[in-house]
PDB file of N, CA and C in Angstrom:
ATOM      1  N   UNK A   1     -12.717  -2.679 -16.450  1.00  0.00           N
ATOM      2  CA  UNK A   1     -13.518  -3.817 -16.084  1.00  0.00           C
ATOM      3  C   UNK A   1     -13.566  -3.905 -14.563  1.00  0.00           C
ATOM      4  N   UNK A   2     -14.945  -3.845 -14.042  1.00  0.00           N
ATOM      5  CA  UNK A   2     -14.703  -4.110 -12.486  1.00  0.00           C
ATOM      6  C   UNK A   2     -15.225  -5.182 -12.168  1.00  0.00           C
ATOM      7  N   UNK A   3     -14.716  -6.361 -11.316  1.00  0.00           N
ATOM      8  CA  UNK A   3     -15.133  -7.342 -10.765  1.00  0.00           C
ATOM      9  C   UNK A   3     -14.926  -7.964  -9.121  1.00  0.00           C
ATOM     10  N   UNK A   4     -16.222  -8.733  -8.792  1.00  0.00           N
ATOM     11  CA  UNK A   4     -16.265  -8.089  -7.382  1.00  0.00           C
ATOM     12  C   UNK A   4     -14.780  -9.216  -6.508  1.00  0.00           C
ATOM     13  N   UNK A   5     -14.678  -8.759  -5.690  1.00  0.00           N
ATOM     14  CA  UNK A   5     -13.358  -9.977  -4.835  1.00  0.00           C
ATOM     15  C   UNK A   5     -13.290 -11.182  -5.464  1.00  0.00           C
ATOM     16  N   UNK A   6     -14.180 -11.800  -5.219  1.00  0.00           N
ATOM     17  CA  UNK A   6     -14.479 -13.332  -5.447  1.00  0.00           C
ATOM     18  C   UNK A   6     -14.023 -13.328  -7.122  1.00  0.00           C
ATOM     19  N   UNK A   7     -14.833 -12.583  -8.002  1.00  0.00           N
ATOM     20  CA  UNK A   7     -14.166 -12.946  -9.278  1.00  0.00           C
ATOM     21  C   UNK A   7     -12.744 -12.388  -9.648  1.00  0.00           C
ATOM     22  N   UNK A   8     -11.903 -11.252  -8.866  1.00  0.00           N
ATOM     23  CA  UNK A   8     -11.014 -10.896  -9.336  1.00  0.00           C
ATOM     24  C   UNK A   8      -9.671 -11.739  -8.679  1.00  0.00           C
ATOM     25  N   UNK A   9     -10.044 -12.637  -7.417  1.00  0.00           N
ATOM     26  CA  UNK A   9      -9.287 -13.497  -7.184  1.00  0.00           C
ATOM     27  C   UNK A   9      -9.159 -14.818  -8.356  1.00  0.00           C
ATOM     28  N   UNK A  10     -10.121 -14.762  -8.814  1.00  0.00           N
ATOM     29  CA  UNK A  10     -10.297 -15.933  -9.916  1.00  0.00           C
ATOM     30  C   UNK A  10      -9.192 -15.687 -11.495  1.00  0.00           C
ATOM     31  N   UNK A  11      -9.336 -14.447 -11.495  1.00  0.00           N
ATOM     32  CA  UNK A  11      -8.970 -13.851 -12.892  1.00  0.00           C
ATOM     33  C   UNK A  11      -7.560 -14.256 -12.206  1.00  0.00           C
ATOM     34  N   UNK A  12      -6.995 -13.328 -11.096  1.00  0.00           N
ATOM     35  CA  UNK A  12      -5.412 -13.329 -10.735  1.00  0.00           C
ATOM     36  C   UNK A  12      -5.491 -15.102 -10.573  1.00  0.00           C
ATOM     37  N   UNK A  13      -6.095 -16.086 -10.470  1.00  0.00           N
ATOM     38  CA  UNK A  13      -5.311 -17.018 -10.217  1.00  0.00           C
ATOM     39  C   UNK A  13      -5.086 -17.704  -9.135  1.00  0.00           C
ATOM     40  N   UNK A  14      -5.827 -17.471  -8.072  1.00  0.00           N
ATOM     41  CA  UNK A  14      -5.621 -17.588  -7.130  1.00  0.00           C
ATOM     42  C   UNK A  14      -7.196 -18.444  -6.104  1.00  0.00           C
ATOM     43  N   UNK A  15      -6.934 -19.524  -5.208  1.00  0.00           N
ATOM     44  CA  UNK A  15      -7.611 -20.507  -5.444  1.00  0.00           C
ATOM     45  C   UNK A  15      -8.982 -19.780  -4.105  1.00  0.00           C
ATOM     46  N   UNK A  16      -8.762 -18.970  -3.238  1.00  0.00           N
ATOM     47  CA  UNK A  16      -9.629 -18.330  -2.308  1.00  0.00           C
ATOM     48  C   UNK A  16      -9.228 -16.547  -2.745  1.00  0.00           C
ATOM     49  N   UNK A  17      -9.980 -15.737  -2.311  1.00  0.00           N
ATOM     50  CA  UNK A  17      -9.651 -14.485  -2.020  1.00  0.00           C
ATOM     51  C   UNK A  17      -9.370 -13.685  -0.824  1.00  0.00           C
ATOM     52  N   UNK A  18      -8.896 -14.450   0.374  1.00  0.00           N
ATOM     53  CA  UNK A  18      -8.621 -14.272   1.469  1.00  0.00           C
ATOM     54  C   UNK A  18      -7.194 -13.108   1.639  1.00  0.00           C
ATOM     55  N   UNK A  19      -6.537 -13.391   0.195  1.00  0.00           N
ATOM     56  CA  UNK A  19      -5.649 -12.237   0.110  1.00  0.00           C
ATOM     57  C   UNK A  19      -5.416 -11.183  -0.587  1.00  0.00           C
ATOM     58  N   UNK A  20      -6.680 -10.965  -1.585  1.00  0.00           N
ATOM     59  CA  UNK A  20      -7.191  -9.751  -1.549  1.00  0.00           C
ATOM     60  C   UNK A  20      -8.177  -8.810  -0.314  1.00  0.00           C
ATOM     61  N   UNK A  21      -8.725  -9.734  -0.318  1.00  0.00           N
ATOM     62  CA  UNK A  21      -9.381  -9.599   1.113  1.00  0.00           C
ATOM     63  C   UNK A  21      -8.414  -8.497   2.767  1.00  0.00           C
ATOM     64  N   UNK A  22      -7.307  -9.386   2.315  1.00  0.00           N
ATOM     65  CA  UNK A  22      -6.467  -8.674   3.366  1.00  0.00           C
ATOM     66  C   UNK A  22      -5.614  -7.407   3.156  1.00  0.00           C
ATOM     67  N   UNK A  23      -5.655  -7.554   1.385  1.00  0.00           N
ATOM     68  CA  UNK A  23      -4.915  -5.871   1.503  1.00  0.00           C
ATOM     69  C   UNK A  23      -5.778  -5.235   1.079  1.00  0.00           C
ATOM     70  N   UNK A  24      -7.175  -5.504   1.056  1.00  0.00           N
ATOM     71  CA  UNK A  24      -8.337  -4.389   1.115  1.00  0.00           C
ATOM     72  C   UNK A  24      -8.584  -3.835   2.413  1.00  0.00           C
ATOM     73  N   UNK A  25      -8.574  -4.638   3.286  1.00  0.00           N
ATOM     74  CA  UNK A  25      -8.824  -4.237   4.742  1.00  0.00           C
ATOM     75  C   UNK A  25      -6.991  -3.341   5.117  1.00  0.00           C
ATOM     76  N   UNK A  26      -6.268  -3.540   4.919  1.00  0.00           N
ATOM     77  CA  UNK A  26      -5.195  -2.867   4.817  1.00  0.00           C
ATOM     78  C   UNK A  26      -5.284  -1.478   4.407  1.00  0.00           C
ATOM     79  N   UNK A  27      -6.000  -1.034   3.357  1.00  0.00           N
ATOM     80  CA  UNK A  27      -6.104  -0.328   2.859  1.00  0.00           C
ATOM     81  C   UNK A  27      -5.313   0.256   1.385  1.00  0.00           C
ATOM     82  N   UNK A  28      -4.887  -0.638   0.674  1.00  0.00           N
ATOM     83  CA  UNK A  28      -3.728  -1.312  -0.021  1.00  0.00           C
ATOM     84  C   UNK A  28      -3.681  -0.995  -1.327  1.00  0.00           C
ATOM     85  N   UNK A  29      -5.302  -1.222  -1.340  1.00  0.00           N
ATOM     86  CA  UNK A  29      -5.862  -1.334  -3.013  1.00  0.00           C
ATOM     87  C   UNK A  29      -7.064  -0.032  -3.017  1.00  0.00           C
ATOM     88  N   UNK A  30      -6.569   0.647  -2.405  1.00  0.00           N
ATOM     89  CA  UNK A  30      -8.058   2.039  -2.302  1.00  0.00           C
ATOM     90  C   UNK A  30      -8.181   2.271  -3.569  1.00  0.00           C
ATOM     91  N   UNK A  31      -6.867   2.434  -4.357  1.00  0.00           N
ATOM     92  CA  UNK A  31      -7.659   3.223  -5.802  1.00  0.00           C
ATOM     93  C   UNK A  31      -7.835   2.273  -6.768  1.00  0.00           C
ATOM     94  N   UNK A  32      -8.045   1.016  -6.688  1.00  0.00           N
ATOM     95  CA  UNK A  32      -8.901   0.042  -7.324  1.00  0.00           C
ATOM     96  C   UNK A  32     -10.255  -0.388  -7.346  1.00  0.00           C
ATOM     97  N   UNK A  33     -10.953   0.531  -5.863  1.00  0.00           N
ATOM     98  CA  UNK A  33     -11.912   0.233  -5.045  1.00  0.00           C
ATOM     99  C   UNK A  33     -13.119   1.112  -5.542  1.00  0.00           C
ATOM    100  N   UNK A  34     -13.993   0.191  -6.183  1.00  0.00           N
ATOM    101  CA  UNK A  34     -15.241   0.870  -6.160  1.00  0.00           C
ATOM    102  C   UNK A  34     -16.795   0.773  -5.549  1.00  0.00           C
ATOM    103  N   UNK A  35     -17.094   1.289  -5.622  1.00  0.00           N
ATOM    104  CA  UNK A  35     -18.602   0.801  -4.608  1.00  0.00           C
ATOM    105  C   UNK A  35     -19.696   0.904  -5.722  1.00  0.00           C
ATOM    106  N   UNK A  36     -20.317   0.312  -5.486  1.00  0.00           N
ATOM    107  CA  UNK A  36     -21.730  -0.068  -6.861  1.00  0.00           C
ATOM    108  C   UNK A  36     -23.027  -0.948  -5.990  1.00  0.00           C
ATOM    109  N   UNK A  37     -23.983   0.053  -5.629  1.00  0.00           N
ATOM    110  CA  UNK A  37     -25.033  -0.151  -4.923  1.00  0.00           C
ATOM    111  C   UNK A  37     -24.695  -1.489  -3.567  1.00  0.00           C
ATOM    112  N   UNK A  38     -23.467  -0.716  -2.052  1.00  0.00           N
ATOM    113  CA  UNK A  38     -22.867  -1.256  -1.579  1.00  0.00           C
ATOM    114  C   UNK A  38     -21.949  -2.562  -1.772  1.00  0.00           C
ATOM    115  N   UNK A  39     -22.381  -2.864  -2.663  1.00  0.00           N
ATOM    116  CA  UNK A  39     -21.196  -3.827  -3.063  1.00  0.00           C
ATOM    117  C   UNK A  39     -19.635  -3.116  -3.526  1.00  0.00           C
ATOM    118  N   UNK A  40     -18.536  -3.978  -3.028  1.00  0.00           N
ATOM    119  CA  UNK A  40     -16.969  -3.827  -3.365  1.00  0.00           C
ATOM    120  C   UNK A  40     -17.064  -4.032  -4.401  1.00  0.00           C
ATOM    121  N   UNK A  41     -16.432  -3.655  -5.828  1.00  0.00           N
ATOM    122  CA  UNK A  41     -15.955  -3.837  -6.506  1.00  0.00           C
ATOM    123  C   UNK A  41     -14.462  -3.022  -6.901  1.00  0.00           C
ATOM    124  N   UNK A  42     -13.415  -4.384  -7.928  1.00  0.00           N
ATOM    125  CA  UNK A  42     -12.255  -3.868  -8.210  1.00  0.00           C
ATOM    126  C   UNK A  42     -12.160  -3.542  -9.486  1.00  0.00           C
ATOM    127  N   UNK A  43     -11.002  -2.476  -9.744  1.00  0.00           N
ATOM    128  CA  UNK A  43     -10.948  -1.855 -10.897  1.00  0.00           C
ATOM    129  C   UNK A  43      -9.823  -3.061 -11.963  1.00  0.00           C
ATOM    130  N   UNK A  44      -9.858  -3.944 -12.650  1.00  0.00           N
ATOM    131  CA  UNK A  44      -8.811  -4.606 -13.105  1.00  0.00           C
ATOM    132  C   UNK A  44      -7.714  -4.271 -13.922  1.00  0.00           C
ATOM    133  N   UNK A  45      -8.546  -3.236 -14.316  1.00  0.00           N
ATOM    134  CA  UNK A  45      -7.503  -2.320 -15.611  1.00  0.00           C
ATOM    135  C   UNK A  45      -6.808  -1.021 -14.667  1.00  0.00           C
ATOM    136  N   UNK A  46      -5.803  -0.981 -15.930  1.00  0.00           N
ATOM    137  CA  UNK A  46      -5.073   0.180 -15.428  1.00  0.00           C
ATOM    138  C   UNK A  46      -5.752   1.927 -15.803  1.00  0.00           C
ATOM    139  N   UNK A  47      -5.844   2.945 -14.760  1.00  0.00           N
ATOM    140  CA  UNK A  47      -6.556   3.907 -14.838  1.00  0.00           C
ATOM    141  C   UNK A  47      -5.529   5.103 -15.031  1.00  0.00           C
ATOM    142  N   UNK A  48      -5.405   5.818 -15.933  1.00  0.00           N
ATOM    143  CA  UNK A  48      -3.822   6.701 -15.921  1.00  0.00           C
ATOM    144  C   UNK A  48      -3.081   6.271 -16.059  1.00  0.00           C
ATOM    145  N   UNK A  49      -2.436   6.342 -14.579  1.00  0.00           N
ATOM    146  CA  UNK A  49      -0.573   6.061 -14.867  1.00  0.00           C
ATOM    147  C   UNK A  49      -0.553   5.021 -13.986  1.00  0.00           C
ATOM    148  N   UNK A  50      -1.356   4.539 -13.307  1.00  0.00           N
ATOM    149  CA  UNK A  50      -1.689   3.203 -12.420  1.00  0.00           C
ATOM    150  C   UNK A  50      -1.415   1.932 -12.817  1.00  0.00           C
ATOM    151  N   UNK A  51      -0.865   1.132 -12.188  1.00  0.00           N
ATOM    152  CA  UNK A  51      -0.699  -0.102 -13.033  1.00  0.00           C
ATOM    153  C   UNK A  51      -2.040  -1.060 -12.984  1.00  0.00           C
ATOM    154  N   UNK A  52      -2.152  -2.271 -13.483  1.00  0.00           N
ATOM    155  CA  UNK A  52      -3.096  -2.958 -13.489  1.00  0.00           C
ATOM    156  C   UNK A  52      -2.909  -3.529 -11.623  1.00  0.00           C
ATOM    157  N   UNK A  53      -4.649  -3.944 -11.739  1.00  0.00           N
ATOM    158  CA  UNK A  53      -4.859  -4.468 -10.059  1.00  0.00           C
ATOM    159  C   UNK A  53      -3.382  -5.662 -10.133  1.00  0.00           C
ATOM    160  N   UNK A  54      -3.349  -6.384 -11.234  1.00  0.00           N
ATOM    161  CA  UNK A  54      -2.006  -7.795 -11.318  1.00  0.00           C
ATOM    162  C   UNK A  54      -0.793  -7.270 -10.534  1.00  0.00           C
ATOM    163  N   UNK A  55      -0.539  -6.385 -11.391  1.00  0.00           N
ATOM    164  CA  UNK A  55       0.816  -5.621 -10.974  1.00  0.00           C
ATOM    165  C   UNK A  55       0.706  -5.192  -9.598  1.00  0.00           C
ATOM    166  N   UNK A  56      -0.338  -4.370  -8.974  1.00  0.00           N
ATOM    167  CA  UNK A  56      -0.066  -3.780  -8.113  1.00  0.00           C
ATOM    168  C   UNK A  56      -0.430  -4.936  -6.809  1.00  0.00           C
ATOM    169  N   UNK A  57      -1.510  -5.850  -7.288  1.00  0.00           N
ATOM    170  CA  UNK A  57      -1.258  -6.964  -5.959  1.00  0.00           C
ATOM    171  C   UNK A  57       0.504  -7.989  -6.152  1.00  0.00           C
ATOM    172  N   UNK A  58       0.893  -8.345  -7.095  1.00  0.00           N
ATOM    173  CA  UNK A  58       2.452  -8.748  -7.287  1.00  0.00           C
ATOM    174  C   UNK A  58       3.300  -8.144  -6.667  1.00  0.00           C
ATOM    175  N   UNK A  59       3.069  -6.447  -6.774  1.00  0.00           N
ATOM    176  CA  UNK A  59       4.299  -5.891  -5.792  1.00  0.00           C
ATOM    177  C   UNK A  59       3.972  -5.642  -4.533  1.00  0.00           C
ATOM    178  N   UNK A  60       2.634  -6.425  -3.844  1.00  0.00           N
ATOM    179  CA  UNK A  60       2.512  -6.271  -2.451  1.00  0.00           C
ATOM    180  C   UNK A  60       2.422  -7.411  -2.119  1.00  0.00           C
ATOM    181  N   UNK A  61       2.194  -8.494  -2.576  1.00  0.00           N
ATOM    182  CA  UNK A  61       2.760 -10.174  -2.303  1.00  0.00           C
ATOM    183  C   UNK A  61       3.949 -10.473  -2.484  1.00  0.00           C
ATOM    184  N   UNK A  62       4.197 -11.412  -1.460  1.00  0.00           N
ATOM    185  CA  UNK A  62       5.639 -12.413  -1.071  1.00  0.00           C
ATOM    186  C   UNK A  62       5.027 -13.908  -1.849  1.00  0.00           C
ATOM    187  N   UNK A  63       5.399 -13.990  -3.137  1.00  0.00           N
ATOM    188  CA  UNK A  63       4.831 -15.519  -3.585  1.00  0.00           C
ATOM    189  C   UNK A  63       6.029 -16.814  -3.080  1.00  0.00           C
ATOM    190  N   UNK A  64       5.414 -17.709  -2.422  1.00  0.00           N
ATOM    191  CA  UNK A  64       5.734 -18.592  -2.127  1.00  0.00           C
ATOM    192  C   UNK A  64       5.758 -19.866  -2.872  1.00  0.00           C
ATOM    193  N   UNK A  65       6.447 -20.575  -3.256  1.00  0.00           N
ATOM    194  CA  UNK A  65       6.039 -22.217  -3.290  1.00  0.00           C
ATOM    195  C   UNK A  65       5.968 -22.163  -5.159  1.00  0.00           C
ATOM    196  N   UNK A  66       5.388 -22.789  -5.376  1.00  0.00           N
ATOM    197  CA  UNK A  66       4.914 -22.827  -6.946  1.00  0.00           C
ATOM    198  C   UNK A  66       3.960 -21.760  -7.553  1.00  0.00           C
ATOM    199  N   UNK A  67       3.684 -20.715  -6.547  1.00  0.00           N
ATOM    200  CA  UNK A  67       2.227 -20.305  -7.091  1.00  0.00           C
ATOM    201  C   UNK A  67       2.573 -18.985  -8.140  1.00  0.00           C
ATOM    202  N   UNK A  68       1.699 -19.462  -9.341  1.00  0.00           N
ATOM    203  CA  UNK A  68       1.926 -18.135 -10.611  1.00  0.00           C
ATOM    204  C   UNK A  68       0.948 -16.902 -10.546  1.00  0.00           C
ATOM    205  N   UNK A  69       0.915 -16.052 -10.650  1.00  0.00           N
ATOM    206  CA  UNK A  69      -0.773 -15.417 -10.593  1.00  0.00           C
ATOM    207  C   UNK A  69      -0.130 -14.923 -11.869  1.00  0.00           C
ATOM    208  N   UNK A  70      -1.730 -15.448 -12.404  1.00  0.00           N
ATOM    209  CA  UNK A  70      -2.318 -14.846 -13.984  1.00  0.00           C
ATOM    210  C   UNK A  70      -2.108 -13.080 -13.990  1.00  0.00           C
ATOM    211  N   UNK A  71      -1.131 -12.441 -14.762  1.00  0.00           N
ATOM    212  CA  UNK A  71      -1.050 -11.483 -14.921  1.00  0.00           C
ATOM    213  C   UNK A  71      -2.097 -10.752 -15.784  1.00  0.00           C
ATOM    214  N   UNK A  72      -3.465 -10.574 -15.177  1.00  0.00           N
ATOM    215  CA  UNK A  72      -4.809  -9.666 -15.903  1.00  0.00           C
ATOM    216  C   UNK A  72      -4.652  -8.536 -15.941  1.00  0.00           C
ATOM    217  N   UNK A  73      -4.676  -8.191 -17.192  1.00  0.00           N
ATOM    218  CA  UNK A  73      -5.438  -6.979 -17.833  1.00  0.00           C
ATOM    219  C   UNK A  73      -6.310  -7.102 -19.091  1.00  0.00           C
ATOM    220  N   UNK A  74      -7.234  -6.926 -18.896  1.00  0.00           N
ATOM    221  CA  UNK A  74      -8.320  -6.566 -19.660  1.00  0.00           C
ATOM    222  C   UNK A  74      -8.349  -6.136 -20.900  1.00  0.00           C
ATOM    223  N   UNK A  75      -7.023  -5.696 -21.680  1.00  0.00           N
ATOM    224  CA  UNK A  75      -6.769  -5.024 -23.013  1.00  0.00           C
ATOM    225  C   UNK A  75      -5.700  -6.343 -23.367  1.00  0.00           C
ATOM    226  N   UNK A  76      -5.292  -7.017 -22.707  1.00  0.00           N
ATOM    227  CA  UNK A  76      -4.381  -8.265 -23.745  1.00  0.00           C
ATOM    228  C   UNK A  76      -5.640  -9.641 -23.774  1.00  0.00           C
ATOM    229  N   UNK A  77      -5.139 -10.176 -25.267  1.00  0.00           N
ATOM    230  CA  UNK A  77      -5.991 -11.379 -25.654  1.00  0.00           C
ATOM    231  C   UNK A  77      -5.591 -12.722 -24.971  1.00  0.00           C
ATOM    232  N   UNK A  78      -4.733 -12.824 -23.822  1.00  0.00           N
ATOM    233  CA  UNK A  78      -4.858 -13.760 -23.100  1.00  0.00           C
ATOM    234  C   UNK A  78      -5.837 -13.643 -21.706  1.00  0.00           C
ATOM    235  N   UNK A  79      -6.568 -12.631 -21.888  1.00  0.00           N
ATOM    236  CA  UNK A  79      -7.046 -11.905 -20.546  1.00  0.00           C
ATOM    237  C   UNK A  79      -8.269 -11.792 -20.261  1.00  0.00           C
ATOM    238  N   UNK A  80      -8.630 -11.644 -21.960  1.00  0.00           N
ATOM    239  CA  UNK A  80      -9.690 -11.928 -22.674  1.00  0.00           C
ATOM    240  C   UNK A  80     -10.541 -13.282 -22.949  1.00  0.00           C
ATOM    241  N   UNK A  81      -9.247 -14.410 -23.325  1.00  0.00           N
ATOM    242  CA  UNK A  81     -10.255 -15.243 -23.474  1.00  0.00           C
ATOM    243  C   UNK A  81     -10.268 -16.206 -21.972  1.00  0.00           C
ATOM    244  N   UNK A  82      -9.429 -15.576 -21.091  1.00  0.00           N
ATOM    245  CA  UNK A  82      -9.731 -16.219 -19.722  1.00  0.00           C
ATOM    246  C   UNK A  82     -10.982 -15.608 -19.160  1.00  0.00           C
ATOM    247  N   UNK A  83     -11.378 -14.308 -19.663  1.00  0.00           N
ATOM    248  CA  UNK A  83     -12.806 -14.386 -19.256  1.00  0.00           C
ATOM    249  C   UNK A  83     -13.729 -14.941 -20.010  1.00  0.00           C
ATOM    250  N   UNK A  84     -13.969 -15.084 -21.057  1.00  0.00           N
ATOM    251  CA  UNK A  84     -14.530 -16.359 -21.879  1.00  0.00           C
ATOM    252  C   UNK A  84     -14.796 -17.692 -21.104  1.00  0.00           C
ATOM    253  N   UNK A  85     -13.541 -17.856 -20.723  1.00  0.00           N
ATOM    254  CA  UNK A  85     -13.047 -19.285 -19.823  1.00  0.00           C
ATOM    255  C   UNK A  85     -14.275 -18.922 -18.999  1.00  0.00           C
ATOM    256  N   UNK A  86     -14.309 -18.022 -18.209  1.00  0.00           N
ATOM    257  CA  UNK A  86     -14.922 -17.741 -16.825  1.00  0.00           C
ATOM    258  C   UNK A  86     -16.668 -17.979 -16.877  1.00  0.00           C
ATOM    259  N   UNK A  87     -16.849 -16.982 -18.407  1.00  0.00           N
ATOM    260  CA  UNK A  87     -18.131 -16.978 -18.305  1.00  0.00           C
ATOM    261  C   UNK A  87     -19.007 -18.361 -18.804  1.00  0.00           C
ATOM    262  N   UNK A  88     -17.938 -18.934 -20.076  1.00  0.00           N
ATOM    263  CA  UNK A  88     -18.369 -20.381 -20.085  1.00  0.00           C
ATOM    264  C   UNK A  88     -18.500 -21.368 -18.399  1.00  0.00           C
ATOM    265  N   UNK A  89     -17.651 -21.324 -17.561  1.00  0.00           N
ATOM    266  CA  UNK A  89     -17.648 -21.813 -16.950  1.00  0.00           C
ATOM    267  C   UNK A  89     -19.101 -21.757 -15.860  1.00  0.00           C
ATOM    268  N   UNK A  90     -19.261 -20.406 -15.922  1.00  0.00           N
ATOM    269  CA  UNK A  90     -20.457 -19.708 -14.958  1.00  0.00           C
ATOM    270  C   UNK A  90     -21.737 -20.623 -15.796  1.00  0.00           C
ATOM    271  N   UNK A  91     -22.034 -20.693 -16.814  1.00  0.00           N
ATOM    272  CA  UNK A  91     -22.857 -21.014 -17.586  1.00  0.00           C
ATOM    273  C   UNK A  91     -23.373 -22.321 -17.552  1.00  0.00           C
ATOM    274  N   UNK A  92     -21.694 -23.488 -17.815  1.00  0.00           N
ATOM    275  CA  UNK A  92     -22.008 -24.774 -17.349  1.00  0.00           C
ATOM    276  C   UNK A  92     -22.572 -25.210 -15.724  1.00  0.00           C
ATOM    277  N   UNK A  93     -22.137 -24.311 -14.758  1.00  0.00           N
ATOM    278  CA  UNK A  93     -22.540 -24.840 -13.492  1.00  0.00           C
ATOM    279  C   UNK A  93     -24.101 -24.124 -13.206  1.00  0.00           C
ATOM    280  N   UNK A  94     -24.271 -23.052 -14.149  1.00  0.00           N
ATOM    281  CA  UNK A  94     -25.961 -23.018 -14.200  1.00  0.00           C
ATOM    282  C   UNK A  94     -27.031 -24.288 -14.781  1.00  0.00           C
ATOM    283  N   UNK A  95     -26.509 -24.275 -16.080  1.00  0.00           N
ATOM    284  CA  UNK A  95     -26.945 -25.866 -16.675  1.00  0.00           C
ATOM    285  C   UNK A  95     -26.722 -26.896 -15.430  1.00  0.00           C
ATOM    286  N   UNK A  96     -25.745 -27.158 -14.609  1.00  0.00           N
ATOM    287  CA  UNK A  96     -25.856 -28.443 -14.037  1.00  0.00           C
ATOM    288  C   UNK A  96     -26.847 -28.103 -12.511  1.00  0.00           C
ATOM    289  N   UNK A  97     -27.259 -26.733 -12.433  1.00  0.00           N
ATOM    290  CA  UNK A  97     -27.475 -26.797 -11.362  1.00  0.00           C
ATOM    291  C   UNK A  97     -29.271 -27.160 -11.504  1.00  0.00           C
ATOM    292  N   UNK A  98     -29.452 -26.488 -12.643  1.00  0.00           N
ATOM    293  CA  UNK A  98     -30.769 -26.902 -13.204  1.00  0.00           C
ATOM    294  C   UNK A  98     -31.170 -27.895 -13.283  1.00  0.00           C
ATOM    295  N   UNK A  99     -30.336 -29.052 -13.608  1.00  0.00           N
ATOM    296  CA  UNK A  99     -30.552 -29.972 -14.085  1.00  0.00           C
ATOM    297  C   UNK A  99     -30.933 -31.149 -12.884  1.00  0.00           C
ATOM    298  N   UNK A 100     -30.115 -30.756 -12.296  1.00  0.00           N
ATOM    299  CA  UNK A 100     -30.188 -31.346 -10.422  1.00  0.00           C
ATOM    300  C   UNK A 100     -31.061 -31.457  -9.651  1.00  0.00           C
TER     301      UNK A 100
END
């Protein structure tokens, strides 16, 4: 599953993407990194022997304070219906934007 910054900060949990953002520019997450008619996109699943993007941004973050990140992968049914979550969500703020 690839999804671009903005949504894969969403999936992990996390309230901006300013820190994916930073270990992309790092160079951190190269083999998550795909390009699709210039746009970034990330790989969420695990490819081989690679762990999932979760895992591999967890072992390059220092979590601070209260914060959990949603451990995504794409093959478990909690992962699944958080994209459900997502796309319902995308859906209602189309309806309201219409409506406006």
């Amino acid at each position: 599953m690839l999804c671009d910054v903005t949504e894969a900060a969403w999936y992990l949990g996390y309230a901006s993407p300013a820190s994916l953002y930073r270990l992309l520019k790092a160079g951190l997450l190269e083999n998550y990194v795909e390009m699709h008619k210039g746009q970034v996109l990330l790989r969420m699943g695990s490819k081989g022997k690679s762990p999932t993007l979760a895992k591999r941004v967890r072992s390059l973050v220092n979590f601070k304070g209260g914060h959990e990140m949603f451990m995504f992968d794409p093959k478990e049914p909690d992962s699944i219906q958080r994209m459900r979550d997502r796309y319902q969500m995308q859906c209602q703020q189309k309806l309201t934007t219409k409506q406006a």
